[in-house]
Protein backbone atom coordinates (compact mmCIF):
# COMPACT_ATOMS: atom_id res chain seq x y z
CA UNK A 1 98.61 -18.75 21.86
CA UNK A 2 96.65 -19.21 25.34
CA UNK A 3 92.67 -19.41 25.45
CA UNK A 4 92.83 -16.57 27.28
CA UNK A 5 95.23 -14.55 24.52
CA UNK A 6 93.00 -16.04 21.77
CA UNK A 7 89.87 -14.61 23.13
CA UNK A 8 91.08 -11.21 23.78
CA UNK A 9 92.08 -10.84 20.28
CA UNK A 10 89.07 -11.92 18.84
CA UNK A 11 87.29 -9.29 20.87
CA UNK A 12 90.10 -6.74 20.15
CA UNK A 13 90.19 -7.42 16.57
CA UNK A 14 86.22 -8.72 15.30
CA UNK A 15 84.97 -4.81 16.02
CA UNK A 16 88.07 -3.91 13.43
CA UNK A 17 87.27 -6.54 11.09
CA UNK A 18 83.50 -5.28 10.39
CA UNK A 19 85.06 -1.80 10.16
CA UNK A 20 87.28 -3.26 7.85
CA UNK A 21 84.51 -5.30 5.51
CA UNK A 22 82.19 -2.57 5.40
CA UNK A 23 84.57 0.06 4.34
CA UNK A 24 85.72 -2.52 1.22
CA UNK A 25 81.89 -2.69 0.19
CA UNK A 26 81.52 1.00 0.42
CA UNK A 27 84.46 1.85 -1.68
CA UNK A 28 82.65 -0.73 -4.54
CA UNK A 29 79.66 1.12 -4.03
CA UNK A 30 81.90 4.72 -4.64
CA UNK A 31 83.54 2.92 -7.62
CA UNK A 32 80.61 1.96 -9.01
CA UNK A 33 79.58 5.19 -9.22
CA UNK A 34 82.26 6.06 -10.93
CA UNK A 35 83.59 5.36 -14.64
CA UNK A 36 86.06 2.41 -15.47
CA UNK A 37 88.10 2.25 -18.06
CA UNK A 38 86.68 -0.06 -21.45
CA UNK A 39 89.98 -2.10 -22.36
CA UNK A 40 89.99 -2.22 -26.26
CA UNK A 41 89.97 -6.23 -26.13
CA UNK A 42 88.36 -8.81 -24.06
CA UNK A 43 89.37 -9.29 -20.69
CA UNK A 44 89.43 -12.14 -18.15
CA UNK A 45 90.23 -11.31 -14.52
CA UNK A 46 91.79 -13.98 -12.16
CA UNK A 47 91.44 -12.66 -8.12
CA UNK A 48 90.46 -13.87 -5.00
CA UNK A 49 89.39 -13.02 -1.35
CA UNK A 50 91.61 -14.52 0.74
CA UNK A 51 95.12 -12.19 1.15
CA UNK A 52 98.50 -14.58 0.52
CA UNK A 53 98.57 -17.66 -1.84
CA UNK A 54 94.79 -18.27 -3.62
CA UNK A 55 96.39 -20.05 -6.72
CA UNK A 56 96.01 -17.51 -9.08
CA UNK A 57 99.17 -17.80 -10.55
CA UNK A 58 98.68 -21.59 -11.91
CA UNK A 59 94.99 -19.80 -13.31
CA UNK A 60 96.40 -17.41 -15.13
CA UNK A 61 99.01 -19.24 -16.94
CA UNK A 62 96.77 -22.22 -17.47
CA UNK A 63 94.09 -20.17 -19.36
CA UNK A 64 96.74 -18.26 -21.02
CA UNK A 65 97.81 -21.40 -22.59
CA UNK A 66 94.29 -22.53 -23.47
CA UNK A 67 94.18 -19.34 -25.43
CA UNK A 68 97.43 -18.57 -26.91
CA UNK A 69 95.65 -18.41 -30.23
CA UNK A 70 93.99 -15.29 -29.26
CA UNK A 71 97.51 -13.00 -28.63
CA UNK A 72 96.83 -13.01 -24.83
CA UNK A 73 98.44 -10.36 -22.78
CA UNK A 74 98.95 -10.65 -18.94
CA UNK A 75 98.82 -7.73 -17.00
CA UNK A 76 99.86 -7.86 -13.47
CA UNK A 77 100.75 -5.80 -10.64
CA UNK A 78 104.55 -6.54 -10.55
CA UNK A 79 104.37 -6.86 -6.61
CA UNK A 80 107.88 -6.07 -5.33
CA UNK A 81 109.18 -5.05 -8.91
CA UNK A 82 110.93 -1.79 -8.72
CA UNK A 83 109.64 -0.98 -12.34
CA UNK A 84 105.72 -1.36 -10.41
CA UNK A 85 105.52 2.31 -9.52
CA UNK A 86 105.70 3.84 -13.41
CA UNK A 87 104.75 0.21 -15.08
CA UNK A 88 106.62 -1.53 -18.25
CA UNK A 89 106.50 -4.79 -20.27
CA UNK A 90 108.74 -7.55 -19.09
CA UNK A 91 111.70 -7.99 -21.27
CA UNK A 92 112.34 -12.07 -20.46
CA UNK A 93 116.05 -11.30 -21.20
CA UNK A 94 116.46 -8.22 -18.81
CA UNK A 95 119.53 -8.93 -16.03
CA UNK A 96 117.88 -8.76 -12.38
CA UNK A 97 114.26 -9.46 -13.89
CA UNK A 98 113.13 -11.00 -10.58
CA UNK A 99 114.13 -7.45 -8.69
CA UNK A 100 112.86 -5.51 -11.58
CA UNK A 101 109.06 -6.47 -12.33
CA UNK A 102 108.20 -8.82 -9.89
CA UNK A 103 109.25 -12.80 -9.33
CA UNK A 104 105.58 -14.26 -10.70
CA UNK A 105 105.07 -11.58 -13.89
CA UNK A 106 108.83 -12.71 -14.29
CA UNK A 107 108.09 -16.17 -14.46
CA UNK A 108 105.11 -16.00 -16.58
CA UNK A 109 106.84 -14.28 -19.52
CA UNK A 110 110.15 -16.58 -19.07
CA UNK A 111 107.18 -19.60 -19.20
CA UNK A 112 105.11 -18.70 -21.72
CA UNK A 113 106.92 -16.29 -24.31
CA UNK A 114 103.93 -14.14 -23.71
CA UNK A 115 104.15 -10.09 -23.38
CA UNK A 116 103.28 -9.46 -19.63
CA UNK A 117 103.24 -5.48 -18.31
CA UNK A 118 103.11 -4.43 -15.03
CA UNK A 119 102.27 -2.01 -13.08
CA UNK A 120 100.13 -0.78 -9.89
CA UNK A 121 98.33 1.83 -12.43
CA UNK A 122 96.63 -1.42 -14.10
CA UNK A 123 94.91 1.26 -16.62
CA UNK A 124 98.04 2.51 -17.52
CA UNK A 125 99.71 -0.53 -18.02
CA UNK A 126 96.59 -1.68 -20.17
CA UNK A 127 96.65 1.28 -22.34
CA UNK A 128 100.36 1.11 -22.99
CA UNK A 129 99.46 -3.08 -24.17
CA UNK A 130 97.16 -1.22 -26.77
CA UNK A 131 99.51 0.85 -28.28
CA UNK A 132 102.40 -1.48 -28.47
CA UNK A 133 100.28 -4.39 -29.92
CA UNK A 134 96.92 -5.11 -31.84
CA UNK A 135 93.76 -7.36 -30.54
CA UNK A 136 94.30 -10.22 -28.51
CA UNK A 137 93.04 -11.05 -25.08
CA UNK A 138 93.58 -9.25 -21.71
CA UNK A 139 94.25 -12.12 -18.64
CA UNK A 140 94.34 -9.74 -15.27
CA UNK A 141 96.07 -11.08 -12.27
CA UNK A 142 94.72 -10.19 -9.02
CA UNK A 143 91.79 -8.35 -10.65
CA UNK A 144 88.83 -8.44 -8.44
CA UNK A 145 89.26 -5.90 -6.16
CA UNK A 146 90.91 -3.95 -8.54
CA UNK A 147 87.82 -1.30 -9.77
CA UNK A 148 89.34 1.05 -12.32
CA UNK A 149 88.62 -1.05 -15.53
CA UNK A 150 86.19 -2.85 -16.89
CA UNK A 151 86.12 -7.01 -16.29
CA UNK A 152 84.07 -9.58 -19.00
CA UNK A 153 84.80 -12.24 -16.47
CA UNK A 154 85.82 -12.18 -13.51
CA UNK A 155 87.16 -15.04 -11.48
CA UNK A 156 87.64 -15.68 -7.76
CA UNK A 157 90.24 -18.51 -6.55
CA UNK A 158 90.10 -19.88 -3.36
CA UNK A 159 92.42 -22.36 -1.86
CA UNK A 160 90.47 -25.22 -0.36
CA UNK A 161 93.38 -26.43 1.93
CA UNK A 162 91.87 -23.49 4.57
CA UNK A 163 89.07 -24.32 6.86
CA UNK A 164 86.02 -22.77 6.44
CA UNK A 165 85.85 -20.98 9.50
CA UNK A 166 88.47 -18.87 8.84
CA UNK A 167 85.82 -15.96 6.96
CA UNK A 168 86.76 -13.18 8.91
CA UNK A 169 87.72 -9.42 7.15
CA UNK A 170 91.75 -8.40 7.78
CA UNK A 171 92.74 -8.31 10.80
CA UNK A 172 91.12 -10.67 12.78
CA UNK A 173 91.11 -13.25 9.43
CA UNK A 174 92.54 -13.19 6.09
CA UNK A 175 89.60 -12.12 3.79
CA UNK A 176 90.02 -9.12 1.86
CA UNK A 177 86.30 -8.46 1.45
CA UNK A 178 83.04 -10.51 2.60
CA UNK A 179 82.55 -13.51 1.77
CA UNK A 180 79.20 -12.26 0.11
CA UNK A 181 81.21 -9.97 -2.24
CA UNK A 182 81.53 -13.78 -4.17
CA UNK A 183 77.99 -12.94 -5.75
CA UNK A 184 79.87 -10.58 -8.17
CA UNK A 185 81.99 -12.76 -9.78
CA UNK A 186 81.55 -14.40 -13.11
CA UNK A 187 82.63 -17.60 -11.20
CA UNK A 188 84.32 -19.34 -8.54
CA UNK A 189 87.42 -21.20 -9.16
CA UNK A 190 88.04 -23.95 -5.71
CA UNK A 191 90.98 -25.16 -5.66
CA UNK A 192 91.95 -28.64 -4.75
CA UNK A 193 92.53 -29.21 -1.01
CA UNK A 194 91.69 -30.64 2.18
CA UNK A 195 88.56 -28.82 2.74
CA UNK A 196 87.23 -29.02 -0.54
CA UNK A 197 83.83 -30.06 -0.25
CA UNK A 198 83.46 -27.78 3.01
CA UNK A 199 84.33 -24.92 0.76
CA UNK A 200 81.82 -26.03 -2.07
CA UNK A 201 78.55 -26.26 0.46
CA UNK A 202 79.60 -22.86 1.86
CA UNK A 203 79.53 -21.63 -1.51
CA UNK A 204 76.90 -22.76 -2.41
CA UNK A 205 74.92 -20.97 0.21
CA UNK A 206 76.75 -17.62 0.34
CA UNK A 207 76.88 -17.43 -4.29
CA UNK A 208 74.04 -20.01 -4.86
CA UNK A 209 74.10 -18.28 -8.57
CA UNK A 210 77.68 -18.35 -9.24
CA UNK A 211 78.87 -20.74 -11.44
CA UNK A 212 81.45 -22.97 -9.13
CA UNK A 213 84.36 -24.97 -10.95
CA UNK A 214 87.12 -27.26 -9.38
CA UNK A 215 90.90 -26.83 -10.30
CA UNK A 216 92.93 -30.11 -9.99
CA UNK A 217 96.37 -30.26 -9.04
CA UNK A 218 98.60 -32.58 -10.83
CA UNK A 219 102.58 -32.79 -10.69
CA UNK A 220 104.51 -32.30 -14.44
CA UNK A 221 107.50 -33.42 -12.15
CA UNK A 222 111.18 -32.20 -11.79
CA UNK A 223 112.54 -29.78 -14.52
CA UNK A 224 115.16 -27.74 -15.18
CA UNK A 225 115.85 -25.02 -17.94
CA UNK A 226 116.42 -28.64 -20.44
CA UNK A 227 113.01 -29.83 -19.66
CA UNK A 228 111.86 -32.48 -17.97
CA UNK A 229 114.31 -34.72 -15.63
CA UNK A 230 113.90 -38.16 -14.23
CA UNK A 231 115.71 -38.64 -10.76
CA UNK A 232 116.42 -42.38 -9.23
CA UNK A 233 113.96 -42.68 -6.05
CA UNK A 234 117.13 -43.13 -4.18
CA UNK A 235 118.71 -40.44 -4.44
CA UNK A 236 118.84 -37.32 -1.73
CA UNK A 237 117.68 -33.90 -2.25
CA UNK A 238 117.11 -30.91 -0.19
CA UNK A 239 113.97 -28.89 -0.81
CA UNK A 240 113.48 -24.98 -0.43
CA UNK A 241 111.04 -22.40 -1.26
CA UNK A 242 109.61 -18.54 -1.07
CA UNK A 243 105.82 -19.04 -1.04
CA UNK A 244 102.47 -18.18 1.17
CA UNK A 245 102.02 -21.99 1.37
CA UNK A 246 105.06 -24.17 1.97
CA UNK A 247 103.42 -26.94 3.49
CA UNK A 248 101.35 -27.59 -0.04
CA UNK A 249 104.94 -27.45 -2.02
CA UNK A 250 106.51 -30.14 0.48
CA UNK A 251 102.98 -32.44 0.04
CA UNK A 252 103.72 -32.41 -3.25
CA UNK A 253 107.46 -33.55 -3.09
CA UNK A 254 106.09 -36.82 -1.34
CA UNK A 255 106.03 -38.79 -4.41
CA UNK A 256 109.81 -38.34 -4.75
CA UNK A 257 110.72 -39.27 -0.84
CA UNK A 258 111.66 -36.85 1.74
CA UNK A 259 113.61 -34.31 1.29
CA UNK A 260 116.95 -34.28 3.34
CA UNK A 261 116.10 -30.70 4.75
CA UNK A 262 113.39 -28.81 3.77
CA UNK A 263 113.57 -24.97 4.15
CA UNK A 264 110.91 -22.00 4.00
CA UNK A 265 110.77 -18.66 3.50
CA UNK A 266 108.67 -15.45 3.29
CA UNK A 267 106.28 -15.29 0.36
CA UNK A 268 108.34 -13.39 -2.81
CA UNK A 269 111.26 -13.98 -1.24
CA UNK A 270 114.13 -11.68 -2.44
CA UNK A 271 116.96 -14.49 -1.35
CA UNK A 272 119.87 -12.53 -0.50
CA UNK A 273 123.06 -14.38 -1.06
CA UNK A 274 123.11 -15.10 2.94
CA UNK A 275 119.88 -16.90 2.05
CA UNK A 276 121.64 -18.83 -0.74
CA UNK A 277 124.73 -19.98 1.04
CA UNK A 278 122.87 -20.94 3.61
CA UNK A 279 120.69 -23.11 1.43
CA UNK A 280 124.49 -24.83 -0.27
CA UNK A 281 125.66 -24.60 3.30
CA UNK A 282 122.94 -27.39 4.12
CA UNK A 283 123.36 -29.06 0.83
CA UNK A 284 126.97 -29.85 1.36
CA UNK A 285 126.02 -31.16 4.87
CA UNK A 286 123.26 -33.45 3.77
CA UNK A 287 125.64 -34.50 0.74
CA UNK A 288 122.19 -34.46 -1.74
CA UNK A 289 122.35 -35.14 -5.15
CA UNK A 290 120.21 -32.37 -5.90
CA UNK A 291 117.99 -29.23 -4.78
CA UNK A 292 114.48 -28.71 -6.02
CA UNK A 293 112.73 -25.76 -5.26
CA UNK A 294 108.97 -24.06 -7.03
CA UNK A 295 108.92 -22.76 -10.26
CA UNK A 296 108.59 -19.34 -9.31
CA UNK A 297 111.67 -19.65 -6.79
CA UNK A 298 113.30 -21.82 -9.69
CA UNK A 299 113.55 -18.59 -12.22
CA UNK A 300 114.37 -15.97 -9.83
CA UNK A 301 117.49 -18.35 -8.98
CA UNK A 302 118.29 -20.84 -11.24
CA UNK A 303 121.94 -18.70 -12.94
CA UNK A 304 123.17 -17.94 -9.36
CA UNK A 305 123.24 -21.50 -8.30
CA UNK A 306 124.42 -22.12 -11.97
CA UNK A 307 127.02 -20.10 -10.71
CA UNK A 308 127.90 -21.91 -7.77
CA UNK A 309 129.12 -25.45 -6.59
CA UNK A 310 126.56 -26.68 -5.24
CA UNK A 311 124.31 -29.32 -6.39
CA UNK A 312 121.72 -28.85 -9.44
CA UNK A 313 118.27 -27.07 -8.97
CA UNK A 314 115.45 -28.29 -10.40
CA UNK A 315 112.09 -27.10 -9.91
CA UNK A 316 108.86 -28.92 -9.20
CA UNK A 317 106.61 -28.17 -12.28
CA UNK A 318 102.68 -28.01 -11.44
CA UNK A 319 99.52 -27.40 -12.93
CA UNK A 320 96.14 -27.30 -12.75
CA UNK A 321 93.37 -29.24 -14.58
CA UNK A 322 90.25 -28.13 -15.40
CA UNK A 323 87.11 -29.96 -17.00
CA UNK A 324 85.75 -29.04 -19.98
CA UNK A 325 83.03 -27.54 -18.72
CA UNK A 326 85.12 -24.81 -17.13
CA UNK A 327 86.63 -23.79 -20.62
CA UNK A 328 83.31 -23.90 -22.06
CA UNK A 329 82.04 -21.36 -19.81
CA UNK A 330 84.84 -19.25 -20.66
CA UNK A 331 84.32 -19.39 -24.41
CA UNK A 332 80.90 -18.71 -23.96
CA UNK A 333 81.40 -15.78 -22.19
CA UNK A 334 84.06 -14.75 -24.31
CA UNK A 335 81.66 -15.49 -27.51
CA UNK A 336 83.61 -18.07 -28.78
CA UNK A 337 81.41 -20.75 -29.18
């Protein structure tokens, strides 16, 4: 884009993003006026400001694990999932389970053997948890701006690999609320990139109150539906993937060489079966030995390449690591300790 371009959308679009930020804080001032619903078991909330990939995923997963011995149930929006609309409990086995709740509540339940619901109503989809099971733990994706229940804790993730000028309100940036709206969050969850300790001075002045951890990326490596697989550094592959941040997935294929061909798509990317012969078409050219692709892209795909000739898919498996510190917070809050 030209100087000239760039300038004249700022001015078009700054007017529309303070529009934009004060209507977000009013409608948490009309919500607060308002009741929210009291969820019959504890509840952790996993959001963020930013609109696109924040890492919540890899949050909620991670602490999901860290307390499996309290029943956890994830509750999540279903984005995309045709079921969204009148909300329902993943059934892991269902045919077309991608299409049907969502790719990421898909993958979580496939994952973890946990019960995930979804739903846009998030009360409703709550509520309908409670009667199918007893106690346990409620972890709420993309929770913070979501008002009509009740939150213990509420986290905010924010992806460090963004610089820290880019805090402007939809449309002129890609923050869903103010940057101040971080002083109601139980804490702030930064994770792992480029700009990291950018982001933690900025926080620090904008939340100076907020408890502030750091999530840590780390690698598992290449799986498939076996577990874990160990591929010869020499060998070729081809890379693909369906998320708001493909330049962090190919970073983190370095450590295995470069991929022959690397393609991207859309974030929640349906893949139509143009899509996937496309992706064998390039295989067969490169002649690689194998395709890796996310996790998320692995289990919304992984029995239609089965399916095919092509070469196997693996997925690159990663995590997050927190300190202790972190999951002491969270017990305390959650009266564990």
């Amino acid at each position: 884009m030209s100087p000239f371009w760039r300038d004249f959308a700022w001015v078009a679009l700054y007017p529309l993003a303070c529009v934009w930020a004060v209507s977000m804080r009013l409608r948490r001032w009309v919500r607060g006026c308002l009741s929210a619903f009291e969820p019959g078991r504890r509840s952790i909330g996993v959001g963020n400001l930013h609109s696109g990939g924040s890492g919540k995923t890899p949050i909620v997963l991670a602490i999901a694990e860290r307390f499996s011995s309290l029943g956890p149930v994830i509750v999540s929006r279903g984005y995309r999932g045709s079921l969204s609309s009148r909300g329902s409990r993943v059934d892991p086995l269902a045919e077309f389970g991608p299409a049907l709740y969502g790719d990421e509540p898909w993958m979580l339940a496939r994952r973890l053997g946990l019960p995930v619901y979804i739903g846009k109503d998030r009360v409703k989809s709550m509520k309908m948890a409670e009667a199918d099971l007893q106690g346990g733990l409620f972890v709420l994706d993309d929770a913070f701006q979501n008002l009509t229940y009740r939150h213990d804790i509420d986290l905010v993730a924010i992806q460090t690999n963004r610089p820290t000028q880019e805090t402007h309100c939809l449309p002129l940036g890609l923050l869903r609320e103010s940057l101040c709206e971080l002083r109601r969050a139980s804490a702030i969850v930064l994770v792992e990139g480029a700009y990291l300790r950018a982001w933690q001075s900025l926080v620090g002045v904008v939340a100076p109150n907020i408890p502030v951890f750091t999530a840590k990326i780390y690698v598992e490596g290449l799986w498939s539906e076996k577990g874990r697989v160990v591929k010869r550094a020499n060998e070729a592959f081809g890379a693909f993937c369906g998320i708001a941040n493909p330049d962090s997935f190919l970073n983190s294929l370095l450590p295995l060489g470069q991929p022959k061909f690397f393609s991207a798509y859309q974030d929640h990317f349906a893949y139509p079966q143009t899509a996937v012969t496309e992706i064998i078409g390039k295989a067969e050219k490169n002649a690689v030995s194998y395709l890796v692709t996310t996790e998320k892209d692995w289990y919304k795909l992984s029995t239609r390449f089965k399916a095919s000739t092509c070469p196997e898919l693996l997925y690159l498996r990663i995590g997050y690591g927190f300190s202790d510190d972190f999951w002491y917070f969270l017990n305390a809050r959650l009266n564990l300790t």
